[in-house]
N, C-alpha and C. Protein backbone atom coordinates (compact mmCIF):
# COMPACT_ATOMS: atom_id res chain seq x y z
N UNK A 1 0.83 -1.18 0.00
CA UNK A 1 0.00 0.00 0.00
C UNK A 1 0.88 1.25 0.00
N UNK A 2 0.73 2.27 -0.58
CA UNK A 2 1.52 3.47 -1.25
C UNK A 2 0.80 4.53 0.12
N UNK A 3 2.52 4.57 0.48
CA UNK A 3 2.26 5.75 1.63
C UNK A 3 2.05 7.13 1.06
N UNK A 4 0.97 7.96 2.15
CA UNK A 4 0.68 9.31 1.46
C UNK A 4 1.35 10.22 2.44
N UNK A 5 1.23 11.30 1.54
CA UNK A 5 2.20 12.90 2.90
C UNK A 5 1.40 13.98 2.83
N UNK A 6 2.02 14.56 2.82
CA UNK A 6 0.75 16.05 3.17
C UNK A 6 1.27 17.20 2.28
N UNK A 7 0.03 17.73 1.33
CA UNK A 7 0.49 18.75 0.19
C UNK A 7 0.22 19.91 0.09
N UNK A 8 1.37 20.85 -0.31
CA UNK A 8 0.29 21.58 -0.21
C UNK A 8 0.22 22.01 -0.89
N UNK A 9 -0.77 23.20 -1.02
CA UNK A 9 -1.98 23.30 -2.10
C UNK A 9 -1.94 24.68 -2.90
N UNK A 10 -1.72 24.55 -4.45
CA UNK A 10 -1.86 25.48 -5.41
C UNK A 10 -2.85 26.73 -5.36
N UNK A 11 -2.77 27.96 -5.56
CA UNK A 11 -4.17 28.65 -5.63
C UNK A 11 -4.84 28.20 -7.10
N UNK A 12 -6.22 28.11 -6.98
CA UNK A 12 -6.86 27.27 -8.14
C UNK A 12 -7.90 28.46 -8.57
N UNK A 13 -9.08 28.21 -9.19
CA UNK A 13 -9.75 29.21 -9.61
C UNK A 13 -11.23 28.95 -8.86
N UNK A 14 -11.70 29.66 -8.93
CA UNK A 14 -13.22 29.20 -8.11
C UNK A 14 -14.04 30.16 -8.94
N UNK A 15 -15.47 29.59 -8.77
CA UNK A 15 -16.51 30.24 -9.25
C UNK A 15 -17.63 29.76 -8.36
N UNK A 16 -18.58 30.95 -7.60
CA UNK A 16 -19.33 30.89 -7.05
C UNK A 16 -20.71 30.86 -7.86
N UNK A 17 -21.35 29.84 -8.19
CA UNK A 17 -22.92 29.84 -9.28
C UNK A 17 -23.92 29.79 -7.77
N UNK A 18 -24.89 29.54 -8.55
CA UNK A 18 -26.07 29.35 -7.96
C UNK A 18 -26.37 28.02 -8.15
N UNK A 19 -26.37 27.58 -6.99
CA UNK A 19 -26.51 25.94 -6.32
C UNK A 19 -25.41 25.76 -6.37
N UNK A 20 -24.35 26.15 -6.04
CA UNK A 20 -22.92 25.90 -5.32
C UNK A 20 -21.57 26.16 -6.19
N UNK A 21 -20.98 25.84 -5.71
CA UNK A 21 -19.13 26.36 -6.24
C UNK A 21 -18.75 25.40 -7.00
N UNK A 22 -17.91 25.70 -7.93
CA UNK A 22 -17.09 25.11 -8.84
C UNK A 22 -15.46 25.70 -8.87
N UNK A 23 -14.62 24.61 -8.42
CA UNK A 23 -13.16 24.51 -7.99
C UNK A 23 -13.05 24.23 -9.65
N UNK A 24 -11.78 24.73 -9.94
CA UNK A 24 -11.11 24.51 -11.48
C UNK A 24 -9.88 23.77 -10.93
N UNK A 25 -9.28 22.82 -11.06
CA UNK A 25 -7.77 22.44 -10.86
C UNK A 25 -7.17 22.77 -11.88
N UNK A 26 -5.48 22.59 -11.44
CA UNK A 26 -4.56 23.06 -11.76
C UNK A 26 -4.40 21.91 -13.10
N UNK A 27 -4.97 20.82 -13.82
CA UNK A 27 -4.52 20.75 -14.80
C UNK A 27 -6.03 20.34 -15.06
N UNK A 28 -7.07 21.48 -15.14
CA UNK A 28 -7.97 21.57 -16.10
C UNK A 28 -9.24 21.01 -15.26
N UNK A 29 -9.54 20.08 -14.71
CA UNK A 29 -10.55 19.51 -14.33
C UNK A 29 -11.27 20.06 -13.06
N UNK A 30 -12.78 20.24 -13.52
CA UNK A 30 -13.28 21.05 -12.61
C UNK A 30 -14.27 20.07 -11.58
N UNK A 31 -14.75 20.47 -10.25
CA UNK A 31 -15.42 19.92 -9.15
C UNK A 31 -16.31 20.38 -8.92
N UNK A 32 -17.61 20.19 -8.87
CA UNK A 32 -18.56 21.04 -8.34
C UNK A 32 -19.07 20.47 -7.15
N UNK A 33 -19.16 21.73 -6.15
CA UNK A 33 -19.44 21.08 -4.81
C UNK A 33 -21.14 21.74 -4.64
N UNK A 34 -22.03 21.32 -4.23
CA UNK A 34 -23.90 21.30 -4.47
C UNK A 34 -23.81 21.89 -3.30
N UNK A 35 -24.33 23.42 -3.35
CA UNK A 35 -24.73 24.38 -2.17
C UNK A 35 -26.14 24.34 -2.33
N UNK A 36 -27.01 25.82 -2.02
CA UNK A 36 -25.57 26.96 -1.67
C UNK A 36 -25.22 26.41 -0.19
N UNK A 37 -24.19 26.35 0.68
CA UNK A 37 -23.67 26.35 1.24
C UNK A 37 -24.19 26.60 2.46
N UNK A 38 -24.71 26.28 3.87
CA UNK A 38 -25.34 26.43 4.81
C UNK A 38 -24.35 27.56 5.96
N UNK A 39 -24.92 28.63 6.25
CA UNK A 39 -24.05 29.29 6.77
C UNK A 39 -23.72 28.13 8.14
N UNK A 40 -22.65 28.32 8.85
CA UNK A 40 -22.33 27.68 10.46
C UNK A 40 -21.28 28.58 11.16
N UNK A 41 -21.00 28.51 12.31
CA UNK A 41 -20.18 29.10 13.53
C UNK A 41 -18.72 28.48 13.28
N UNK A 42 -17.75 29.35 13.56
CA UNK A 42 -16.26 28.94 14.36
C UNK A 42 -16.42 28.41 15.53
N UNK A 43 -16.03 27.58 15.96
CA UNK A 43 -15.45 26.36 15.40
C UNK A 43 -16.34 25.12 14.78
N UNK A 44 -16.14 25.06 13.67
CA UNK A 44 -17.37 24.12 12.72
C UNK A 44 -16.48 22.69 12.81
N UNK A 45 -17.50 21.53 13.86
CA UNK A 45 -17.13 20.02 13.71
C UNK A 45 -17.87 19.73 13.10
N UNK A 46 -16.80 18.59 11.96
CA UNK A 46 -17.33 17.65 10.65
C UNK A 46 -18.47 16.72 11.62
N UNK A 47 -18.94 15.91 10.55
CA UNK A 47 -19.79 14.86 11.10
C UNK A 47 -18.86 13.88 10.75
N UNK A 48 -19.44 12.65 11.31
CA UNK A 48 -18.55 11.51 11.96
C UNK A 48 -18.16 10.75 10.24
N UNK A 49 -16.91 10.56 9.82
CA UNK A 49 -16.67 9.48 9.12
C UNK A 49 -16.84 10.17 7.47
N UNK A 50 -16.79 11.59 7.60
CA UNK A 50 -16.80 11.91 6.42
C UNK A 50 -15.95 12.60 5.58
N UNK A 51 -15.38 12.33 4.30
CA UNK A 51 -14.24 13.19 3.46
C UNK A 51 -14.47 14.71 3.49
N UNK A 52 -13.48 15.60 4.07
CA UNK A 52 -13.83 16.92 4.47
C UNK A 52 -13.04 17.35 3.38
N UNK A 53 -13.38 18.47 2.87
CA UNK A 53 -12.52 19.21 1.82
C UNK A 53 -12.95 20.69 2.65
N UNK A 54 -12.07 21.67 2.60
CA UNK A 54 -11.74 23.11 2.77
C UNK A 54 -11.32 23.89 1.69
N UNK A 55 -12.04 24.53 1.46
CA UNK A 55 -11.76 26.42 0.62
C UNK A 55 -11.92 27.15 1.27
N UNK A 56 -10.68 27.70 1.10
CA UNK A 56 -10.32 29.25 1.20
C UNK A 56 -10.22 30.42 0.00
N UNK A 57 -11.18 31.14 0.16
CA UNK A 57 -10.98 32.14 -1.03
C UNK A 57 -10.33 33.33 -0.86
N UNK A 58 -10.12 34.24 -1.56
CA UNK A 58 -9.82 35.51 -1.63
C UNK A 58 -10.46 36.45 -1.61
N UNK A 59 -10.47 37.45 -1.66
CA UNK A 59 -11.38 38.93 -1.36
C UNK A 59 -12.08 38.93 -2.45
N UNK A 60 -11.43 38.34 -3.72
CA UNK A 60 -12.22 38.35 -4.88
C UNK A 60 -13.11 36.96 -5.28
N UNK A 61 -12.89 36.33 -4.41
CA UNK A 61 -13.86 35.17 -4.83
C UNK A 61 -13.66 34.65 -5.47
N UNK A 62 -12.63 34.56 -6.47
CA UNK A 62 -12.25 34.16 -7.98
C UNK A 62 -11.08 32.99 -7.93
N UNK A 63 -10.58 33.03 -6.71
CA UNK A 63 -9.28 32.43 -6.60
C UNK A 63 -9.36 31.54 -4.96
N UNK A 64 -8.46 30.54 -4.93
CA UNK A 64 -8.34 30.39 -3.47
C UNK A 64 -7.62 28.94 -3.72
N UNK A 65 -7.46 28.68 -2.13
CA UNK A 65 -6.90 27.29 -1.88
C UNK A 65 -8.27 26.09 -1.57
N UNK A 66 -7.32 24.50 -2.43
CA UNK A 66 -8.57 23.58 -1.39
C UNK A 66 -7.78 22.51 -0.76
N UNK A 67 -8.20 22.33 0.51
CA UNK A 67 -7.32 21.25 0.80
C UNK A 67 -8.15 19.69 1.27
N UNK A 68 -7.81 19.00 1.26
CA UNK A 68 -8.37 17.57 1.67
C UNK A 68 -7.86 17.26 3.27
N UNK A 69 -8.82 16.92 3.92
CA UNK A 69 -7.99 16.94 5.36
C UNK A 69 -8.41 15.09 5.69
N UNK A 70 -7.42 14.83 5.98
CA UNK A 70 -7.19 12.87 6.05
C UNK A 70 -7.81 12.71 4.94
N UNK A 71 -7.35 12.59 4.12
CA UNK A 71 -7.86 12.13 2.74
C UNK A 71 -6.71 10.63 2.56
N UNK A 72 -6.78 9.50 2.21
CA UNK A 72 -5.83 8.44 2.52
C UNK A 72 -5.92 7.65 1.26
N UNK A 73 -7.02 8.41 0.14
CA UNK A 73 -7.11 7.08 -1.16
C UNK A 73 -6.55 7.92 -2.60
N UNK A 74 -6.12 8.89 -2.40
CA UNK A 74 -5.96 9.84 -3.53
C UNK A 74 -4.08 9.54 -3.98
N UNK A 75 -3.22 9.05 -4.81
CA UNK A 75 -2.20 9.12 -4.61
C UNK A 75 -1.47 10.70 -4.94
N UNK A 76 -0.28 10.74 -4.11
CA UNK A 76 -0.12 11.69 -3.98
C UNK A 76 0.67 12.62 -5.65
N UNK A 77 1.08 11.90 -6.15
CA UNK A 77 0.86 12.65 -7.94
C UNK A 77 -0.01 13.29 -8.46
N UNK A 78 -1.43 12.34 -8.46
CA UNK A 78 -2.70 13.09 -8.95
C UNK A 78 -2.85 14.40 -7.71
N UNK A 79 -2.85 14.31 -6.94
CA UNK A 79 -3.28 15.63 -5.90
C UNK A 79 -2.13 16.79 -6.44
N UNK A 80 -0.52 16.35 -6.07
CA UNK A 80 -0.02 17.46 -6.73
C UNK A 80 -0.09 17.85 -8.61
N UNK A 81 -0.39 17.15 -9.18
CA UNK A 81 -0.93 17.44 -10.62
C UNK A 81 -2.36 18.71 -10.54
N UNK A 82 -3.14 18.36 -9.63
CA UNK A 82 -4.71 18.80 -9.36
C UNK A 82 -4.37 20.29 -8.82
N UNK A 83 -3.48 20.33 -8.01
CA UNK A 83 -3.19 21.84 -6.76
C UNK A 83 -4.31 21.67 -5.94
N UNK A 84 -4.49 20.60 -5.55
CA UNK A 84 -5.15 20.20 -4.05
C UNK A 84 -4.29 19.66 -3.26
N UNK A 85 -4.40 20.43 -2.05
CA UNK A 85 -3.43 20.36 -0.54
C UNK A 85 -3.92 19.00 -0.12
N UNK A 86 -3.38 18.22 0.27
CA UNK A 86 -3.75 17.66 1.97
C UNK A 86 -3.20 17.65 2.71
N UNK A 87 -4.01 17.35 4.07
CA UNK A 87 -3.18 17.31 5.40
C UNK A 87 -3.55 16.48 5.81
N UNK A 88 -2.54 15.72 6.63
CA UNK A 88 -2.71 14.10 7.79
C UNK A 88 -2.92 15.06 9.20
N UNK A 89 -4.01 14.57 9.59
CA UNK A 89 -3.43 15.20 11.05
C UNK A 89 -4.28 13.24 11.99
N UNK A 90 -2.95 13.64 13.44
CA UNK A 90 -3.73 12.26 14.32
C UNK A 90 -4.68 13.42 15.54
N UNK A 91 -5.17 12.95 16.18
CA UNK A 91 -6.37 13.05 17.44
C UNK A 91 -5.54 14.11 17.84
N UNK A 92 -5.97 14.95 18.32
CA UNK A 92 -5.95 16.84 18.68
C UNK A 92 -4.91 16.92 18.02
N UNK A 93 -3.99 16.54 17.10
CA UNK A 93 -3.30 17.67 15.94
C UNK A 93 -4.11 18.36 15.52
N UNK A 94 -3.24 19.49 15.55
CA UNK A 94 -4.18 20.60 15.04
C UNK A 94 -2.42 21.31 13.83
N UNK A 95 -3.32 21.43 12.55
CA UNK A 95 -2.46 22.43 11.56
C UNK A 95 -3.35 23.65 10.84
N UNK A 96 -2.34 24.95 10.97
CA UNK A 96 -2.38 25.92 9.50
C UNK A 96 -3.02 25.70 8.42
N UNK A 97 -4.06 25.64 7.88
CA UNK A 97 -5.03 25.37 6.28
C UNK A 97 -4.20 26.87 5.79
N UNK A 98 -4.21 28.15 6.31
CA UNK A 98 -4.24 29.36 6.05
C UNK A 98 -4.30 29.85 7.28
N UNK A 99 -3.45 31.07 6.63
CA UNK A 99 -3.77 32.25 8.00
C UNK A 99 -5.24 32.57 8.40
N UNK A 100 -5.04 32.17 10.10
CA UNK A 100 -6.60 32.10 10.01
C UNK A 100 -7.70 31.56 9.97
N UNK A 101 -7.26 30.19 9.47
CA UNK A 101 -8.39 28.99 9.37
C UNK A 101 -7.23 27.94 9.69
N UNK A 102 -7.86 27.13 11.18
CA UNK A 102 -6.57 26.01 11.86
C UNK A 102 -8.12 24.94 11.45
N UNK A 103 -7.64 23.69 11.26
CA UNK A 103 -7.96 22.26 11.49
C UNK A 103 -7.18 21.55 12.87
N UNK A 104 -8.13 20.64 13.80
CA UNK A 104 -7.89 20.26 14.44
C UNK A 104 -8.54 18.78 14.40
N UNK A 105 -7.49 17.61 14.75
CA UNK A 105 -7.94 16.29 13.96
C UNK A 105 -8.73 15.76 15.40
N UNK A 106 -9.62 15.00 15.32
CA UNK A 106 -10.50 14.20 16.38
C UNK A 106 -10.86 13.01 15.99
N UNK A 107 -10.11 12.14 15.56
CA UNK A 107 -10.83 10.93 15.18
C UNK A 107 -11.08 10.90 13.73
N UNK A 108 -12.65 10.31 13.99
CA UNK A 108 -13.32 10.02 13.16
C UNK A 108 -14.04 11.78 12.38
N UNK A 109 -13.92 12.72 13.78
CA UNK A 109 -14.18 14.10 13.55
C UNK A 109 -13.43 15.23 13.21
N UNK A 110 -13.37 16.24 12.62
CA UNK A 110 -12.11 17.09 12.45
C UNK A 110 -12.99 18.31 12.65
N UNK A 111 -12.65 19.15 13.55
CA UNK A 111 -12.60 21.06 13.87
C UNK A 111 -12.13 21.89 13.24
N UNK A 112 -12.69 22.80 12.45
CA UNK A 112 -12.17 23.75 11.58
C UNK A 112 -12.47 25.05 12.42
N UNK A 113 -11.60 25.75 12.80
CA UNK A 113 -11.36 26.79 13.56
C UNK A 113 -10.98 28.14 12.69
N UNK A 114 -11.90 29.39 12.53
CA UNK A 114 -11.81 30.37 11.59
C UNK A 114 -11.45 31.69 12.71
N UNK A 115 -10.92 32.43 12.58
CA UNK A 115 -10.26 34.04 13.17
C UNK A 115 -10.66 34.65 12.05
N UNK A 116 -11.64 34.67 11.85
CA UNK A 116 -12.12 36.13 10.20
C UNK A 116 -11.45 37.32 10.22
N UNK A 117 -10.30 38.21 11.55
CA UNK A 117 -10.23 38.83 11.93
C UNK A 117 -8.92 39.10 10.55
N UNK A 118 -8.47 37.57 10.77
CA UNK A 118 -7.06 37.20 9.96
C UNK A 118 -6.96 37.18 8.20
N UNK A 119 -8.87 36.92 7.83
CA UNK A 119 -8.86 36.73 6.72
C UNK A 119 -9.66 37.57 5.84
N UNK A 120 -9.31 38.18 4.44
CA UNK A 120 -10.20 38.49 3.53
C UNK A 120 -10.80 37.81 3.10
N UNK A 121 -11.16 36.59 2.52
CA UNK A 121 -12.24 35.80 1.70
C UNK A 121 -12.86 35.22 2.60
N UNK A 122 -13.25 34.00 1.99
CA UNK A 122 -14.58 33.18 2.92
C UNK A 122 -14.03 31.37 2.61
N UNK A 123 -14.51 31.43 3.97
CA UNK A 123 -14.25 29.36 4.28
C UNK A 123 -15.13 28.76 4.34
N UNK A 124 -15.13 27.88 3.13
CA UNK A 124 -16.16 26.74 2.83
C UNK A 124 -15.66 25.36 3.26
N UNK A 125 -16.64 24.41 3.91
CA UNK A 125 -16.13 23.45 3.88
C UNK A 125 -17.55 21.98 3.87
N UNK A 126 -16.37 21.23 2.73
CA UNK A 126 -17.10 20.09 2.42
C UNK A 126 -17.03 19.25 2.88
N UNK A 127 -18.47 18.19 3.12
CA UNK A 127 -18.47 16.86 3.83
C UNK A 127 -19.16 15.81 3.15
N UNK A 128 -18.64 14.55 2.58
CA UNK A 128 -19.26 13.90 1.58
C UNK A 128 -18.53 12.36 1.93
N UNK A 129 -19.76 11.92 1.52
CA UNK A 129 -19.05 9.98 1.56
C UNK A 129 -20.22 9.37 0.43
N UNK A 130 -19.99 8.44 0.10
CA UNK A 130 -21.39 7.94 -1.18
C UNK A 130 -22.78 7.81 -1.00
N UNK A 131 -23.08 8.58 0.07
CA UNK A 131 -24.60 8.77 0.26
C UNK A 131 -24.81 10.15 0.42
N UNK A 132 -24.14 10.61 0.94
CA UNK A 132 -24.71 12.37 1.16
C UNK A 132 -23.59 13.37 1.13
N UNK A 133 -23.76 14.75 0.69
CA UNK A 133 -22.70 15.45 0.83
C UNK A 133 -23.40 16.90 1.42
N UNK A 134 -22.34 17.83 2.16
CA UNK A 134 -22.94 18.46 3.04
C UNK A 134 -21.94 20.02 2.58
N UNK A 135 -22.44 20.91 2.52
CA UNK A 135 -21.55 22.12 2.12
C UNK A 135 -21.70 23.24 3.08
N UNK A 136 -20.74 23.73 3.84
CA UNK A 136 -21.15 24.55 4.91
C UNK A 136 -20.18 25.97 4.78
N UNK A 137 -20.50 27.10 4.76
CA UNK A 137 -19.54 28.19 4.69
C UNK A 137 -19.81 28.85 6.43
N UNK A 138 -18.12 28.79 7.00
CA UNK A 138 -18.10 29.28 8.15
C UNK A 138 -18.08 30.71 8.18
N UNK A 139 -19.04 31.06 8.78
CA UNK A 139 -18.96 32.74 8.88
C UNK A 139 -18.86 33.59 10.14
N UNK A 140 -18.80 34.45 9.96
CA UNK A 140 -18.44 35.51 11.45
C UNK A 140 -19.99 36.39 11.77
N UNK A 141 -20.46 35.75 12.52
CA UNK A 141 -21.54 35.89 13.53
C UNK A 141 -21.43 37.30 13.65
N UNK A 142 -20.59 37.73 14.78
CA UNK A 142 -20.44 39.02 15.14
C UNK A 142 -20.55 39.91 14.14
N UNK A 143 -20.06 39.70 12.79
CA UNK A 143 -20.52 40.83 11.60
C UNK A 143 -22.14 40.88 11.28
């Protein structure tokens, strides 16, 4: 079995439509993730047992990072070909996605922790396994 590491991640192109976002990768192939996107609170926990993906955008919306957090079936060529990040983290590791947006690993659960204070764009994050997928953009309450 082909050990994986942790990548990181190209700025890619994004486009915000109506009924959700579309990620462009870095050699052409695009993702569409099915919103719009449910607003939620800092600190946003995944649900149990599911592939989390994170965007980070820019002030312009047009651009940003995505990363895969424990992602374990993707080899690591195609991801750096794509300019999708991942990160390994074990039980309370916690890493950097971006200034500003920390992941913290729990298991089967992972914590995405946002400081909006730190960031211009906006953090989306995806939750999907072959029955359901879940799209949530963390936002700042206090605004």
């Amino acid at each position: 079995m082909e050990e994986h590491s942790e990548i990181s991640p190209e700025t890619l192109s994004v486009q915000l439509v109506e009924g959700g976002i579309t990620v462009t990768y870095s050699d052409g192939r695009e993702v569409f993730y099915r919103g719009p996107p449910t607003p939620t609170d800092s600190p946003h926990q995944t649900a149990p047992g599911k592939d989390t993906h994170v965007l980070v955008t820019d002030a312009s919306e047009t651009q940003g990072v995505l990363l895969y957090i424990n992602e374990d079936r993707t080899e690591d060529a195609i991801l750096k070909g794509s300019g999708v990040g991942r990160v390994l983290l074990t039980q309370g590791e916690e890493s950097t996605l971006f200034p500003g947006v920390t992941v913290r690993g729990g298991g089967l659960r992972d914590e995405i922790i946002v400081d909006h204070d730190l960031l211009d764009g906006r953090v989306f994050v995806f939750e999907e396994d072959q029955f359901e997928e879940f799209a949530y953009e963390i936002v700042d309450q206090a605004a």
